[in-house]
Structures are given as C-alpha cells and as structure tokens.
PDB file of N, CA and C in Angstrom:
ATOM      1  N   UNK A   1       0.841  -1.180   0.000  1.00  0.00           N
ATOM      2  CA  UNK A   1       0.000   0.000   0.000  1.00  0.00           C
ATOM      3  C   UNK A   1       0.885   1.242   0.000  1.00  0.00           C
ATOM      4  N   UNK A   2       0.783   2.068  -1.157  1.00  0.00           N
ATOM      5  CA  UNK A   2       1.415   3.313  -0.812  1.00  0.00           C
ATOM      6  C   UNK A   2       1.139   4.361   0.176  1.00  0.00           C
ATOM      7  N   UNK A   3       1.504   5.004   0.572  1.00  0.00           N
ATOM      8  CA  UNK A   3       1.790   6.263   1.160  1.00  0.00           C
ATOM      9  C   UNK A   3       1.934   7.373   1.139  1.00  0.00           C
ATOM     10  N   UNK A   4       1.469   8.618   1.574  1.00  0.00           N
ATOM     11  CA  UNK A   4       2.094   9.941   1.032  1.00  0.00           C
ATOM     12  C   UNK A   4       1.700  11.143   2.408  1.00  0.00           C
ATOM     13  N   UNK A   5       2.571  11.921   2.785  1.00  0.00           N
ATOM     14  CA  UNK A   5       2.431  12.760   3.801  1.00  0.00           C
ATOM     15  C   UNK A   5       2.210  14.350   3.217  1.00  0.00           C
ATOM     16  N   UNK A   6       0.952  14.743   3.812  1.00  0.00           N
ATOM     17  CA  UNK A   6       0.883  16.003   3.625  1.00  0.00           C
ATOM     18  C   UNK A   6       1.679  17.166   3.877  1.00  0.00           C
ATOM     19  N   UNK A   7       2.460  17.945   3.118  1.00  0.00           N
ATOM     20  CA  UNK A   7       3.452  19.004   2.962  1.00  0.00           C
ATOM     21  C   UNK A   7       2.875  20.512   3.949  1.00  0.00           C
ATOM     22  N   UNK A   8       3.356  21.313   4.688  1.00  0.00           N
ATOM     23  CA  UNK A   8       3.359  22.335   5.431  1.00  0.00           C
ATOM     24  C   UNK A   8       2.603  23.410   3.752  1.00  0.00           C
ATOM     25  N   UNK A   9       2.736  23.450   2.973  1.00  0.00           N
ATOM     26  CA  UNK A   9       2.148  24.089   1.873  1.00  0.00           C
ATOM     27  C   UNK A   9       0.708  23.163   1.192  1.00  0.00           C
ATOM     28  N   UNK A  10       0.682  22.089   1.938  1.00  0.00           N
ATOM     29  CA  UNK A  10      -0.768  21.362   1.897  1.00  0.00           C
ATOM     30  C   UNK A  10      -0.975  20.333   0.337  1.00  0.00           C
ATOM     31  N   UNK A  11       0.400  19.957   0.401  1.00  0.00           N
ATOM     32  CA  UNK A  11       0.799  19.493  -1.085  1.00  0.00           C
ATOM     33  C   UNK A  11       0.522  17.746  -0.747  1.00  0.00           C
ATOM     34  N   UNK A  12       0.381  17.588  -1.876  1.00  0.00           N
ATOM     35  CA  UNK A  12       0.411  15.455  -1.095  1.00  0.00           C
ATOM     36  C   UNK A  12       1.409  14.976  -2.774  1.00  0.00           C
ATOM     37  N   UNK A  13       2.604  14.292  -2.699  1.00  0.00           N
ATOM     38  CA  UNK A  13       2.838  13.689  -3.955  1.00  0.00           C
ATOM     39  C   UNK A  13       2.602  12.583  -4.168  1.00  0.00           C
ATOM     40  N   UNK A  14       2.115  12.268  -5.392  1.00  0.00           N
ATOM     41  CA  UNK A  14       1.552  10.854  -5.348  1.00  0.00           C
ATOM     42  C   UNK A  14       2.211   9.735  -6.059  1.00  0.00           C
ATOM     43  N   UNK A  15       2.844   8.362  -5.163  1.00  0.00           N
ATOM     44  CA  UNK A  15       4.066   7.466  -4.930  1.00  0.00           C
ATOM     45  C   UNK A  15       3.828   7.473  -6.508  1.00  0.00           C
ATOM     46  N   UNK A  16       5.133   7.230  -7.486  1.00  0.00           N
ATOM     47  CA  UNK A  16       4.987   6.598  -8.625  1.00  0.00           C
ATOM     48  C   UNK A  16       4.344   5.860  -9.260  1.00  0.00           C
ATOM     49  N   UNK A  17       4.111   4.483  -8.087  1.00  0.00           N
ATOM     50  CA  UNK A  17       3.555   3.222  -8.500  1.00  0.00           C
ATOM     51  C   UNK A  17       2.235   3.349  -8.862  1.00  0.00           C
ATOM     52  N   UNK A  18       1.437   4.276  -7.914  1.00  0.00           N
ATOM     53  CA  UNK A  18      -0.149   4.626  -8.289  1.00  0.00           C
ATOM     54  C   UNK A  18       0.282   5.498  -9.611  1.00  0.00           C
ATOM     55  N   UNK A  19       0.979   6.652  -9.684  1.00  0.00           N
ATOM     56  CA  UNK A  19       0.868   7.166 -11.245  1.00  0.00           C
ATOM     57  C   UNK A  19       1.265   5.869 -12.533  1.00  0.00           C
ATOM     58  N   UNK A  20       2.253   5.571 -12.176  1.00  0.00           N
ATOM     59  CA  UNK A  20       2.582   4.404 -12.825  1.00  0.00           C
ATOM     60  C   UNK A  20       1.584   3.548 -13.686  1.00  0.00           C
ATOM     61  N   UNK A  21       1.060   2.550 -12.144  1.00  0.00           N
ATOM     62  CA  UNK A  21      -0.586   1.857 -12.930  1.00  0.00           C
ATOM     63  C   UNK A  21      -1.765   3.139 -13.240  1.00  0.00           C
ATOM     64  N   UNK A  22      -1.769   4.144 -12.978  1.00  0.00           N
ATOM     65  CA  UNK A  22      -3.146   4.726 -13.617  1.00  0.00           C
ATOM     66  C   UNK A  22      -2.653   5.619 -14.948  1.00  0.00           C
ATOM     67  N   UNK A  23      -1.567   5.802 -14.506  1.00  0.00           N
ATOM     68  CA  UNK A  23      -0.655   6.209 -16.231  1.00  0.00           C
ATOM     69  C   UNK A  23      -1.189   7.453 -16.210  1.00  0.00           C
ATOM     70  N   UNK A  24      -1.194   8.039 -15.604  1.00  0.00           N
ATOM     71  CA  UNK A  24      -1.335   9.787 -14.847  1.00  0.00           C
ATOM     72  C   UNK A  24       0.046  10.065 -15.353  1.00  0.00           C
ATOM     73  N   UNK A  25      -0.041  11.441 -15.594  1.00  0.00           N
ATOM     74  CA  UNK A  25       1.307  12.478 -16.030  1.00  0.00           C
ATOM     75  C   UNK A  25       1.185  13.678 -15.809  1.00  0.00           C
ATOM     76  N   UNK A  26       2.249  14.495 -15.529  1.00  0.00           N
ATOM     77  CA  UNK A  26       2.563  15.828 -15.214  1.00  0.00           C
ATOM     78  C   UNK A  26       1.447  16.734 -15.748  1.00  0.00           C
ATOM     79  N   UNK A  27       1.067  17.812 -14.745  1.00  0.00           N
ATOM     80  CA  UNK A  27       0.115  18.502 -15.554  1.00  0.00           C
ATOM     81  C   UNK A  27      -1.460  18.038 -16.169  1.00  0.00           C
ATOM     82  N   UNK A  28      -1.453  16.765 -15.436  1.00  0.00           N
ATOM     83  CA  UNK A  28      -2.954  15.720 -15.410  1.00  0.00           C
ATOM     84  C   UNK A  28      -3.855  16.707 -14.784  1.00  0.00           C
ATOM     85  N   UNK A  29      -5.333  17.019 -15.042  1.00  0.00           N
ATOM     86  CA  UNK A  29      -6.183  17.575 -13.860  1.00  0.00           C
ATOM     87  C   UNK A  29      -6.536  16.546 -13.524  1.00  0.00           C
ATOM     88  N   UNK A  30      -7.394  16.979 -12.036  1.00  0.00           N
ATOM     89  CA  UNK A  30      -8.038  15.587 -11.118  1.00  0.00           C
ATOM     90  C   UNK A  30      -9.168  16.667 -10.346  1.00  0.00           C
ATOM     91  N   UNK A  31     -10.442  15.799 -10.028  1.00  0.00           N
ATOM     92  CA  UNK A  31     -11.238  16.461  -9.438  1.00  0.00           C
ATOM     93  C   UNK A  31     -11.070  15.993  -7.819  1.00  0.00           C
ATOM     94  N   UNK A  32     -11.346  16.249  -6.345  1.00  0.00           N
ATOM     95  CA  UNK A  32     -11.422  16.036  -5.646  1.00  0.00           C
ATOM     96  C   UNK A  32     -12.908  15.909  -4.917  1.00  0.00           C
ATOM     97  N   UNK A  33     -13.104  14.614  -4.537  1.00  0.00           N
ATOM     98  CA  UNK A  33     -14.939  14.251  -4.701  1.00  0.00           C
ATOM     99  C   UNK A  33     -14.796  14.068  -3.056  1.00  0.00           C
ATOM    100  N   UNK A  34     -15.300  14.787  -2.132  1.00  0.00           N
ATOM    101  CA  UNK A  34     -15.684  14.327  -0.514  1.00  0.00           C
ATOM    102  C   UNK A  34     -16.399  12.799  -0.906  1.00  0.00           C
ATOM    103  N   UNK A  35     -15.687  11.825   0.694  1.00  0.00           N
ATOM    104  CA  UNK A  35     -16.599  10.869   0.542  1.00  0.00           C
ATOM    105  C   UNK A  35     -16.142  10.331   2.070  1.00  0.00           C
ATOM    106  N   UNK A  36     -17.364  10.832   2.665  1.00  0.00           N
ATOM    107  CA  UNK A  36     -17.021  10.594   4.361  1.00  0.00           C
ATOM    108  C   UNK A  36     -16.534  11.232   4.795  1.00  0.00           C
ATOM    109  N   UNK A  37     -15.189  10.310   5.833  1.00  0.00           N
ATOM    110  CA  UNK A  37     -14.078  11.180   6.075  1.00  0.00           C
ATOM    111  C   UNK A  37     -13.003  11.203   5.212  1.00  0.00           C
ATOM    112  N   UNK A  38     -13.410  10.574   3.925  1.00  0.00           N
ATOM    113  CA  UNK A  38     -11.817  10.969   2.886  1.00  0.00           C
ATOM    114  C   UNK A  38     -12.398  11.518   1.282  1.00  0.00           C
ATOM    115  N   UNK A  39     -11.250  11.119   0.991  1.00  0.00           N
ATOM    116  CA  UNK A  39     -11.767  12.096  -0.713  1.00  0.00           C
ATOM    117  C   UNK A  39     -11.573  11.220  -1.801  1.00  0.00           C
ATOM    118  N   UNK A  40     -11.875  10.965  -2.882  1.00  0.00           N
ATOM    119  CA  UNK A  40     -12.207  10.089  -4.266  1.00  0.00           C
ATOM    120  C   UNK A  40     -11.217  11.387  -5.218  1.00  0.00           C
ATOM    121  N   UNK A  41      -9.748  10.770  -5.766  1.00  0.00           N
ATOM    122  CA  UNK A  41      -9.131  11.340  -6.327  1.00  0.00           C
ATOM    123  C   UNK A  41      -9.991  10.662  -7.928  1.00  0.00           C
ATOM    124  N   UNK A  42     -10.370  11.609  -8.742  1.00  0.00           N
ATOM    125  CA  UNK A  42     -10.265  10.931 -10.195  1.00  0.00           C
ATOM    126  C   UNK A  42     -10.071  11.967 -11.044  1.00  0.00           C
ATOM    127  N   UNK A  43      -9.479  11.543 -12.305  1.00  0.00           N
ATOM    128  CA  UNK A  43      -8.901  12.318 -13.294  1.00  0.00           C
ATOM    129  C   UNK A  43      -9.698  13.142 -14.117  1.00  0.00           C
ATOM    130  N   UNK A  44      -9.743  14.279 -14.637  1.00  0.00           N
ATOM    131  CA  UNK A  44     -10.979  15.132 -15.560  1.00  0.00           C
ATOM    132  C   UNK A  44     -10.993  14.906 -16.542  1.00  0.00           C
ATOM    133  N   UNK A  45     -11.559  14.231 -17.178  1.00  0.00           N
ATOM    134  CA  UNK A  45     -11.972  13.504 -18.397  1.00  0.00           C
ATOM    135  C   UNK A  45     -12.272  14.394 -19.407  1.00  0.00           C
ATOM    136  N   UNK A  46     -11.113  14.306 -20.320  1.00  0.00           N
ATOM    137  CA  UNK A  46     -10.672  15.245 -21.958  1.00  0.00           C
ATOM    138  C   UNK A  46     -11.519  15.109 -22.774  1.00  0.00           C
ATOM    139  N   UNK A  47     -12.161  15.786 -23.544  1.00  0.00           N
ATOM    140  CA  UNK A  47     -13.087  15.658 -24.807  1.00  0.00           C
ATOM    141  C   UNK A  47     -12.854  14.326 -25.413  1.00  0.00           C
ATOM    142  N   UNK A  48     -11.778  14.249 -25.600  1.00  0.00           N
ATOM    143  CA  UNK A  48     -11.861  12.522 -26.342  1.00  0.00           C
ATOM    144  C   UNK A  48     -12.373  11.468 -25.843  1.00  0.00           C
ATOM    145  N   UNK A  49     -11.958  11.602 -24.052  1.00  0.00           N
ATOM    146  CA  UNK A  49     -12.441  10.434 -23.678  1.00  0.00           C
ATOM    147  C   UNK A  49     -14.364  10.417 -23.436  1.00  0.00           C
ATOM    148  N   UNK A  50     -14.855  11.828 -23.512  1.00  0.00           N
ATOM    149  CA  UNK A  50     -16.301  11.673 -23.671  1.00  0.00           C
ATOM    150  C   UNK A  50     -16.834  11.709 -25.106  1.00  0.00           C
ATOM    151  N   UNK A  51     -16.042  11.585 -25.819  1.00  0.00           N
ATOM    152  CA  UNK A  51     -16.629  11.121 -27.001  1.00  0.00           C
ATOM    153  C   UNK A  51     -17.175  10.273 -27.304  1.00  0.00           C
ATOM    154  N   UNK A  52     -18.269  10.026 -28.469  1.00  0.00           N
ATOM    155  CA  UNK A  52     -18.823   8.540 -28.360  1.00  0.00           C
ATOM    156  C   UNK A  52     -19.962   8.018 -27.021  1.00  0.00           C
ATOM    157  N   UNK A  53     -19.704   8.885 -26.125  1.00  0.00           N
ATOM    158  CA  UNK A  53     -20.131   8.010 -24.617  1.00  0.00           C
ATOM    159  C   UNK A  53     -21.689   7.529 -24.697  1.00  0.00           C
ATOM    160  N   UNK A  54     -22.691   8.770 -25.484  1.00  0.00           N
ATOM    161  CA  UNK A  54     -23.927   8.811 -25.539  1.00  0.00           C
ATOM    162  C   UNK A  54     -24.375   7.910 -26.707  1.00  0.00           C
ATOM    163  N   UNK A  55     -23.207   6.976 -27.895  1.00  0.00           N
ATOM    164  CA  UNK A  55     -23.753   6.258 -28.800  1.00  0.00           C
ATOM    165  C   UNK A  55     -24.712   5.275 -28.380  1.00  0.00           C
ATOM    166  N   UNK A  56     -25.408   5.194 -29.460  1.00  0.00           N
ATOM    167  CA  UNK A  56     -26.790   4.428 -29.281  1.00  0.00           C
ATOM    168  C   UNK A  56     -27.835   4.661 -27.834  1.00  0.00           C
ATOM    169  N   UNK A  57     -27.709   6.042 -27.458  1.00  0.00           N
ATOM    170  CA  UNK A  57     -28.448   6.291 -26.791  1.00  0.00           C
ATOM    171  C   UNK A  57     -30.289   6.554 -27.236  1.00  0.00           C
ATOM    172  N   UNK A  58     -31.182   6.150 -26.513  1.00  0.00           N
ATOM    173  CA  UNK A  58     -32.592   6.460 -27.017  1.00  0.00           C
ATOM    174  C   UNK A  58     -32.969   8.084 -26.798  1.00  0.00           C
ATOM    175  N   UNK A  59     -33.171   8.674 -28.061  1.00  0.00           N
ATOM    176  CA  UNK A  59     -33.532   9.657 -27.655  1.00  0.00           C
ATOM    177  C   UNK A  59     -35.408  10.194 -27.428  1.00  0.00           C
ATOM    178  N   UNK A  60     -35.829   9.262 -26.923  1.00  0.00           N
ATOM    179  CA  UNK A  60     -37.613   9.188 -26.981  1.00  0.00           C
ATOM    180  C   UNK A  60     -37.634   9.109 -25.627  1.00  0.00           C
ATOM    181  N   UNK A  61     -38.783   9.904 -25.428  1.00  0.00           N
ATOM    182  CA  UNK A  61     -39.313  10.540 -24.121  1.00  0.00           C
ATOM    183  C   UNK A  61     -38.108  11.227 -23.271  1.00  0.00           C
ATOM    184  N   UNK A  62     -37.251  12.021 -23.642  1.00  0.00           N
ATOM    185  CA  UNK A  62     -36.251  12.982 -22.660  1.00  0.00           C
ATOM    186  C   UNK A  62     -37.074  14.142 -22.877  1.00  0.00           C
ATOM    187  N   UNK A  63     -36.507  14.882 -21.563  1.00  0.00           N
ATOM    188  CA  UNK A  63     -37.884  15.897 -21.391  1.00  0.00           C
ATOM    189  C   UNK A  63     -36.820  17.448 -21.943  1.00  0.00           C
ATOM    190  N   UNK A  64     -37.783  17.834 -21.961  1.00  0.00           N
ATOM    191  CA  UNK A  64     -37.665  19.187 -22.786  1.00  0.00           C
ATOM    192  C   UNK A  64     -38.159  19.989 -21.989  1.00  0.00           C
ATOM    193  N   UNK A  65     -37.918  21.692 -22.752  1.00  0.00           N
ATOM    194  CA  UNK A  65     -38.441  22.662 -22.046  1.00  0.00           C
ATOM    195  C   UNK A  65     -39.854  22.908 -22.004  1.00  0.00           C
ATOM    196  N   UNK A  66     -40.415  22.455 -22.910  1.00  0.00           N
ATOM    197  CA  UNK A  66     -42.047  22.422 -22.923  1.00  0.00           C
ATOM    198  C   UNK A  66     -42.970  21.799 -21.605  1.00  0.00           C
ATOM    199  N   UNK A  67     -42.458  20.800 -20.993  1.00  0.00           N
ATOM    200  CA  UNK A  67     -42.889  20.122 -19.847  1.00  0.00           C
ATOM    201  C   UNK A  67     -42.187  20.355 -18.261  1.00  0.00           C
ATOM    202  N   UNK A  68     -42.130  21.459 -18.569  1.00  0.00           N
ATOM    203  CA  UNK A  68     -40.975  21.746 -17.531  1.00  0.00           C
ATOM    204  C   UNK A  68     -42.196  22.830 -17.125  1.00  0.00           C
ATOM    205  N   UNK A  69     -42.046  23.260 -15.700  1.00  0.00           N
ATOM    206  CA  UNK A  69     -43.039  23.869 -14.667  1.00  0.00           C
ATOM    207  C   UNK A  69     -42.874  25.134 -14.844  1.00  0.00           C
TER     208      UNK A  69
END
C-alpha cells in the first residue's frame, strides 16, 4: 500500500507506483470528490475520452423545455 504525507504548503505527492498503474502524467487535472471522512481522487476527463459516450443512446421521451413547470 502506498503512502504519502501532507506538505506544510498542503501538497500530497503521489508514490509513482499509483501514477505508474493509472498512467497519470505531469500537468494531469483531477477532481477532488468528498466521501465521508476521505476524498475520491479521479482524473478530468478530456473531450476525447467523452466522445462517443452517448452512442446508441434512445432519444424518446427525454424531457424538454415544454414540460418543464
């Protein structure tokens, strides 16, 4: 299990091995998600990778502004 100690400037670096397997690189964004008492590090997902995401989605019965209050 890695490790990492919070810096007097509130910095945390994160061990190689986790960048390593998630193949994270310099200058990566990441969002920080509360969850309890800790936080859900995940990466901000680039136009490319939401590309495609909605294929073959149904577009019948999504609501619109017409039905809206």
């Amino acid at each position: 299990m890695a490790t990492a100690t919070l810096s007097s400037k509130f910095q945390i670096s994160i061990p190689k091995e986790v960048r390593d397997q998630q193949h994270w690189s310099a200058g990566q964004e990441f969002v920080f998600i509360p969850k309890g008492k800790g936080v859900l590090l995940m990466p901000v997902p680039t136009l490319e990778d939401l590309r495609g995401m909605a294929r073959g989605a149904n577009p019948e019965n999504y609501r619109d502004r017409d039905d809206r209050f």
